[in-house]
Protein backbone atom coordinates (compact mmCIF):
# COMPACT_ATOMS: atom_id res chain seq x y z
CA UNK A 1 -1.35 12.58 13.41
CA UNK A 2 0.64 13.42 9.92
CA UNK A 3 -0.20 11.38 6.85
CA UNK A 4 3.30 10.56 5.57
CA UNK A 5 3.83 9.38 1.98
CA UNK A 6 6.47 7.83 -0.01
CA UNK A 7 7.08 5.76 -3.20
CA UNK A 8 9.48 3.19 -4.75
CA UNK A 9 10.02 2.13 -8.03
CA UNK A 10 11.60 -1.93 -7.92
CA UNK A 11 12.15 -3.48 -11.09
CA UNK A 12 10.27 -6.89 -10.49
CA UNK A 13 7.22 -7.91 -11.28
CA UNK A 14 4.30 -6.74 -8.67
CA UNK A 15 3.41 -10.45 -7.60
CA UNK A 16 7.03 -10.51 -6.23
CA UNK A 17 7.17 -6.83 -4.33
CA UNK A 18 4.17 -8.50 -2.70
CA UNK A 19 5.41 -11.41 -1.35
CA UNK A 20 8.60 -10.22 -0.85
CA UNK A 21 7.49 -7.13 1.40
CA UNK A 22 4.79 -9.26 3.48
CA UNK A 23 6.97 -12.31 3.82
CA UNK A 24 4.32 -14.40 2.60
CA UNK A 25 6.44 -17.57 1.23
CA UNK A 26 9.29 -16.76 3.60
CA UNK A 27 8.53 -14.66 6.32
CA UNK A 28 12.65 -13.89 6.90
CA UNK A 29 12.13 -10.99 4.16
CA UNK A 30 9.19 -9.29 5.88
CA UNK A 31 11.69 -9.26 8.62
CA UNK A 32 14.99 -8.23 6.52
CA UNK A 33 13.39 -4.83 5.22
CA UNK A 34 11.63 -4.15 8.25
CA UNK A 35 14.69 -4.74 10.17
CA UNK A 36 15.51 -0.65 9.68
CA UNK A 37 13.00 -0.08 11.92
CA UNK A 38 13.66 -2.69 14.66
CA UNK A 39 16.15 -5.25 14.30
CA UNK A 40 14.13 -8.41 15.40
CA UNK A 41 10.46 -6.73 13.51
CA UNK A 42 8.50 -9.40 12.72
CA UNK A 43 4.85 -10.17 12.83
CA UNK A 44 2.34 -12.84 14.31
CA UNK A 45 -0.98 -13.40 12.46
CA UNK A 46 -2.73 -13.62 9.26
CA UNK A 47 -2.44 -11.22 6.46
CA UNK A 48 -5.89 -12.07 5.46
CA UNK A 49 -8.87 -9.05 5.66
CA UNK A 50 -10.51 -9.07 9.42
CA UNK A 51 -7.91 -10.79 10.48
CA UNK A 52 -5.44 -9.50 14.06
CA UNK A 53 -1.96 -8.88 13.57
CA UNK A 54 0.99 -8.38 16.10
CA UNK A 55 3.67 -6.39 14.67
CA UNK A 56 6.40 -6.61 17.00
CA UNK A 57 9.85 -6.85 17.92
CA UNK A 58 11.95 -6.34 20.97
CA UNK A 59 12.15 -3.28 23.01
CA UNK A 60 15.17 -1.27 25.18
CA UNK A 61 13.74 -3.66 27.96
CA UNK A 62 14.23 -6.71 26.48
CA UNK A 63 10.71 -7.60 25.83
CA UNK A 64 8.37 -8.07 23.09
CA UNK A 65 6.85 -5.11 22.35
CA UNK A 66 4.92 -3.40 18.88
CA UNK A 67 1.69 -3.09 17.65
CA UNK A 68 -2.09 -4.15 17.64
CA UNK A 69 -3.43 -4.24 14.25
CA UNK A 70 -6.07 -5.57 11.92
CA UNK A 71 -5.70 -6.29 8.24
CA UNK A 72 -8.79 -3.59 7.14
CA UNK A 73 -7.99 -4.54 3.59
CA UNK A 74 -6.23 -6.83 1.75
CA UNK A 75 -6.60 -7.58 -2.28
CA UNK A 76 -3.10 -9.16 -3.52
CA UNK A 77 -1.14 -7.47 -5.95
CA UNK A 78 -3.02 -4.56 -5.66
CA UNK A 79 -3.60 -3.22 -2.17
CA UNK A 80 -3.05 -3.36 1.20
CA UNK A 81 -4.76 -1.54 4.39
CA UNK A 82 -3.49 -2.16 8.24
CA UNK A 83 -5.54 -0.17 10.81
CA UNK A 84 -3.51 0.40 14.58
CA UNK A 85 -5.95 0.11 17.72
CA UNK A 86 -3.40 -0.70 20.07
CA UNK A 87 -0.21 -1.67 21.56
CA UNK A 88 1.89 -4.67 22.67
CA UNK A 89 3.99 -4.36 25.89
CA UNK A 90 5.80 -7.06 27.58
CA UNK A 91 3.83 -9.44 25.29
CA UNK A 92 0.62 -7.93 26.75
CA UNK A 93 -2.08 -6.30 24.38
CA UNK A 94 -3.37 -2.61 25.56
CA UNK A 95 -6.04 -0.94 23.29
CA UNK A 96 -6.97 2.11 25.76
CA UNK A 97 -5.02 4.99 27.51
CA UNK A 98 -2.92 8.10 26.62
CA UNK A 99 -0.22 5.89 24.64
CA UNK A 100 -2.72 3.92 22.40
CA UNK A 101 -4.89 7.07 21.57
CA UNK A 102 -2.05 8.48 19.60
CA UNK A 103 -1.67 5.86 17.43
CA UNK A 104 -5.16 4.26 17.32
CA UNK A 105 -7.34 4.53 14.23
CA UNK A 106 -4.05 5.53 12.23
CA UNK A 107 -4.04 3.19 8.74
CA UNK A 108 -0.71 2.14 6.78
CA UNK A 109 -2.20 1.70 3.19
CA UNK A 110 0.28 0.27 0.58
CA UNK A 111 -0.84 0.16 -2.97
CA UNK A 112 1.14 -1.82 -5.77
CA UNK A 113 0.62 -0.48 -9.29
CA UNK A 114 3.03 -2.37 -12.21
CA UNK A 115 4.56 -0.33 -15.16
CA UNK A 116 6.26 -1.97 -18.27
CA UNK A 117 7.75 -4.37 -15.97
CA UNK A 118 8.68 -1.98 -13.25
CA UNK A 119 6.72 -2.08 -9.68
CA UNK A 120 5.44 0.93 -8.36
CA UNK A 121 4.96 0.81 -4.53
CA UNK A 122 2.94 3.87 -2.45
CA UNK A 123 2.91 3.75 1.09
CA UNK A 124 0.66 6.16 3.08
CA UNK A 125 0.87 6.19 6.66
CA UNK A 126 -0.60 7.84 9.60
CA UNK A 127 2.27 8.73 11.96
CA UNK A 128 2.32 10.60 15.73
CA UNK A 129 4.15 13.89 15.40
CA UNK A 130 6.63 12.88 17.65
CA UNK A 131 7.58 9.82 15.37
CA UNK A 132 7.50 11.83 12.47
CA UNK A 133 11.56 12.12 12.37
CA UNK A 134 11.99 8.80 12.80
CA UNK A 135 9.31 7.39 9.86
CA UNK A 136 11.07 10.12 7.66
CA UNK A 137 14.69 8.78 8.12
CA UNK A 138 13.86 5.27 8.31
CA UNK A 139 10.89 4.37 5.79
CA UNK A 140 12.94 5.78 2.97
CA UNK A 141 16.23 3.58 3.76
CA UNK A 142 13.45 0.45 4.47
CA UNK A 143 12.04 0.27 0.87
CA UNK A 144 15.58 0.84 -0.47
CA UNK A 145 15.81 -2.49 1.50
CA UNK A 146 12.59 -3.56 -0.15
CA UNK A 147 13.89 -2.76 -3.61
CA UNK A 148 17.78 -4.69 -3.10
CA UNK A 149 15.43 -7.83 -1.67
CA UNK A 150 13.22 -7.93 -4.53
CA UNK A 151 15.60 -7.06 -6.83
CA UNK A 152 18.03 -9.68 -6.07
């Protein structure tokens, strides 16, 4: 696994980037920035710590398909800590085998800091090597999403 990082300055107050980016008054912008990586991304669950979350959307096949998580960390405003054990196929959860054991264990960690005004968003991620291409085109163009959302 690769630890990927990247970083966005949005100018709007942290409290917003927050909400904004997890969707927590209106889920519909979780699922506008994340769209970049899957058109119909969305989640099911609870953003609080401990708690499961489905990330999913659907696949080439048609069905719903994404990934087993669990909020490891969660303090608002300041930072936030998903942990991958496994996957989601056909609506089905699968947390063992050759598929999971490349992502499982890997952490996205997002950490808001606020500047005069001006958010400052890290993301740190722990990516397979063969989805390291896609992460690096597509994170990049997502928080540009993040930033016109937030900005708006």
């Amino acid at each position: 696994m690769k630890k990927l990082r990247y970083n966005i300055k949005i100018n709007a107050p942290v409290s917003k980037v927050y909400d904004v980016m997890l969707g927590i008054s209106n889920k519909a912008t979780y699922e506008q920035w994340t769209a970049l990586f899957n058109p119909t991304s969305t989640y099911e669950g609870s953003w609080n710590k401990g708690s499961k979350m489905h990330f999913i959307g659907v696949d080439e096949n048609g069905e719903n398909g994404g990934m087993v998580s669990e909020i490891a960390e969660n303090i608002p405003n300041r930072f936030v800590s998903i942990r991958h054990y496994g996957l989601l196929k056909a609506d089905k959860e699968i947390t063992e085998g050759p598929e999971v054991e490349k992502w499982a264990c890997g952490f996205e960690n997002y950490s808001f800091e606020e500047i005069n005004g001006v958010s400052v968003l890290n993301v740190e991620l722990d990516t397979p090597d063969d989805f390291e291409d896609f992460m690096n085109e597509t994170y990049p163009l997502a928080l540009d999403r993040l930033k016109e959302i937030c900005e708006e």
